[in-house]
Protein backbone atom coordinates (compact mmCIF):
# COMPACT_ATOMS: atom_id res chain seq x y z
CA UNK A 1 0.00 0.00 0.00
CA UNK A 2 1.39 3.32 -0.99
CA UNK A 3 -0.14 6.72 0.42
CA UNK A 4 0.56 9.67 -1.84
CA UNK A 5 -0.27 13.51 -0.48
CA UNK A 6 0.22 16.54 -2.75
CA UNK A 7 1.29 19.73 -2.04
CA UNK A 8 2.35 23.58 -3.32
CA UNK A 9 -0.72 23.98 -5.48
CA UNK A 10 -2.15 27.41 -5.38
CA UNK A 11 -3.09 30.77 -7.48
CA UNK A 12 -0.37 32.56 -9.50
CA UNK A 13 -0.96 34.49 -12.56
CA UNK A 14 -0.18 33.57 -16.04
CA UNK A 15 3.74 33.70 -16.87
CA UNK A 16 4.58 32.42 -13.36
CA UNK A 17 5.12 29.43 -11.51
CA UNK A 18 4.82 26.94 -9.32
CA UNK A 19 6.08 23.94 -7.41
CA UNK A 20 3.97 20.75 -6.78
CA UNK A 21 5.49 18.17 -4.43
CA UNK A 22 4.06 14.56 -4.08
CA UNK A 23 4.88 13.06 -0.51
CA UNK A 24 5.43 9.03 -0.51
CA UNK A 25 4.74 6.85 2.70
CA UNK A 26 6.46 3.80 1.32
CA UNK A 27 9.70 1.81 2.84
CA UNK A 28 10.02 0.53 -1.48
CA UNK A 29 9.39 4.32 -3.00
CA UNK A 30 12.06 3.30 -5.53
CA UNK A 31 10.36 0.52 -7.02
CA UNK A 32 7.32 2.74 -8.22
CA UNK A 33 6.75 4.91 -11.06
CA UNK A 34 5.36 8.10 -10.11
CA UNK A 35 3.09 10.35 -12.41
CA UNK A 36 1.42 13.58 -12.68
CA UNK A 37 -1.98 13.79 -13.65
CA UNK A 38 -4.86 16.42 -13.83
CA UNK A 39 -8.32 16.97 -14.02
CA UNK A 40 -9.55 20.98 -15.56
CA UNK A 41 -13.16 21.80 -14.71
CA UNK A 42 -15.16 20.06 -16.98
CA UNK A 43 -12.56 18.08 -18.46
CA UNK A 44 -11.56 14.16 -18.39
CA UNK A 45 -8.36 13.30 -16.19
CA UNK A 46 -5.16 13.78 -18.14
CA UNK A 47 -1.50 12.98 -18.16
CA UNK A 48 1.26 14.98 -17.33
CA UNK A 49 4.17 13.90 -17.19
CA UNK A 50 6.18 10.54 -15.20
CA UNK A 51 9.23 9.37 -13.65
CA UNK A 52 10.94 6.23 -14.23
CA UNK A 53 12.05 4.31 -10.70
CA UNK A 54 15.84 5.49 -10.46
CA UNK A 55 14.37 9.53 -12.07
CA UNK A 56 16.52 8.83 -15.15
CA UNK A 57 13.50 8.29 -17.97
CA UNK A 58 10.91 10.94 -18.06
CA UNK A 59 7.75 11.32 -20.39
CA UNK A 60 5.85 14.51 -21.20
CA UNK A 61 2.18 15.20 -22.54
CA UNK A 62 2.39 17.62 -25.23
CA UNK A 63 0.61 20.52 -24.16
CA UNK A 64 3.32 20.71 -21.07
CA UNK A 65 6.71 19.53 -22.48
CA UNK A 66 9.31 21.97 -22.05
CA UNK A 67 7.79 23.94 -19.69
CA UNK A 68 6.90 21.28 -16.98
CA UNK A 69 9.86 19.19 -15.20
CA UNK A 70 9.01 16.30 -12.78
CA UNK A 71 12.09 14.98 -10.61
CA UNK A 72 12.51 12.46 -7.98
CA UNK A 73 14.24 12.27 -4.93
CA UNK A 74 14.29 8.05 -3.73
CA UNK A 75 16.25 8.96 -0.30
CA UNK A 76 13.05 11.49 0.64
CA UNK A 77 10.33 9.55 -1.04
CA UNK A 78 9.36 12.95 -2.83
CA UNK A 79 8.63 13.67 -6.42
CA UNK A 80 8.42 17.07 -7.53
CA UNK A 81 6.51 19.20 -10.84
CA UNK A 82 8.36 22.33 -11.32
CA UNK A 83 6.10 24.43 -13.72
CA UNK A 84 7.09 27.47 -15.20
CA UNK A 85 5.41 29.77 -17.81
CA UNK A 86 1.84 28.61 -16.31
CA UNK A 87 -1.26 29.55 -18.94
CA UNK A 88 -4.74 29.75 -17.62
CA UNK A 89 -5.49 26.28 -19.41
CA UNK A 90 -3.63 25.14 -16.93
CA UNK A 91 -6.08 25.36 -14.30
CA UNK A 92 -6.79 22.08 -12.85
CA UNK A 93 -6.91 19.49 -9.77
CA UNK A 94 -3.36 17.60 -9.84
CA UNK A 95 -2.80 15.06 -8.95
CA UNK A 96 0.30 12.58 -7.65
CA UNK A 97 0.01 8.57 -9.43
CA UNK A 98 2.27 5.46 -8.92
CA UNK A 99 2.21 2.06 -10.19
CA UNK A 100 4.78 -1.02 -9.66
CA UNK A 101 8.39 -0.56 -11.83
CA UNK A 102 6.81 -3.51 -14.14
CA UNK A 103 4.51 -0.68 -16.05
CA UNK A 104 6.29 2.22 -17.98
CA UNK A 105 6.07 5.56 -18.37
CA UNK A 106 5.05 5.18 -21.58
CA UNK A 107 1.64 3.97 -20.86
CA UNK A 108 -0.05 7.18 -19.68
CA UNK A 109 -3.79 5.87 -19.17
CA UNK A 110 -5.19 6.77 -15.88
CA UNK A 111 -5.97 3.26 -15.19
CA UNK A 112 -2.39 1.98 -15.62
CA UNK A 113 -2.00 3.54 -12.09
CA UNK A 114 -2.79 1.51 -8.93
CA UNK A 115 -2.71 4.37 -5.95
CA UNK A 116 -3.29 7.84 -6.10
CA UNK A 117 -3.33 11.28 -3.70
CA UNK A 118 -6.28 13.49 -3.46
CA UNK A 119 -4.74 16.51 -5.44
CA UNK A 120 -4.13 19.62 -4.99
CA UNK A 121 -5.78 22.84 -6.58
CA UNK A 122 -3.61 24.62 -9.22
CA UNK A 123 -5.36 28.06 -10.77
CA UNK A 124 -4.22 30.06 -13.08
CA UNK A 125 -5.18 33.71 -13.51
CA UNK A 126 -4.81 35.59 -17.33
């Protein structure tokens, strides 16, 4: 059983940033991957971006790649979204994801992803 809890969401204006944090209570944190997902008012759940076990593969949705980074850190149990030049589209519940190290980071389907956290409120102002 894994326990994920979010954190650093908030409201910045468009242009600026923000730092999400995802919070693991797990003695084998290195043996999951770890993905960002979000849900925009109205909208379907979507991927954002993932972490391979050791943080040394990485895989980006579109509409964020180049502006989002996700990291991990194994000896804090922590992975982080650093996003910078933040659009109102934006806007959105994210939240933290991690399945076993026998998926990939490839396969970005919601369901590919056993637990989850309860998300934290990112919103965007133009």
């Amino acid at each position: 059983q894994v326990q994920l809890v979010e954190s650093g969401g908030g409201l910045v204006q468009a242009g600026g940033s923000l730092r999400l944090s995802c919070a693991a209570s797990t003695t084998t944190f290195g043996r999951y991957i770890i993905a960002w997902f979000r849900r925009a008012p109205g909208k379907e759940r979507e991927f954002v971006a993932a972490v391979s076990t050791g943080g040394g593969s990485t895989n980006y949705a579109g509409a964020v790649k180049r502006r989002f980074t996700i990291s991990r850190d194994n000896a804090a149990n922590t992975v982080d979204l650093q996003m910078n030049s933040l659009k109102p589209e934006d806007t959105a519940v994210y939240y933290c994801a991690a399945k076993t190290y026998t998926g990939s980071i490839y396969t970005t389907t919601s369901a590919s992803y056993v637990y989850w956290g309860q998300g934290t409120q990112v919103t965007i102002s133009s």
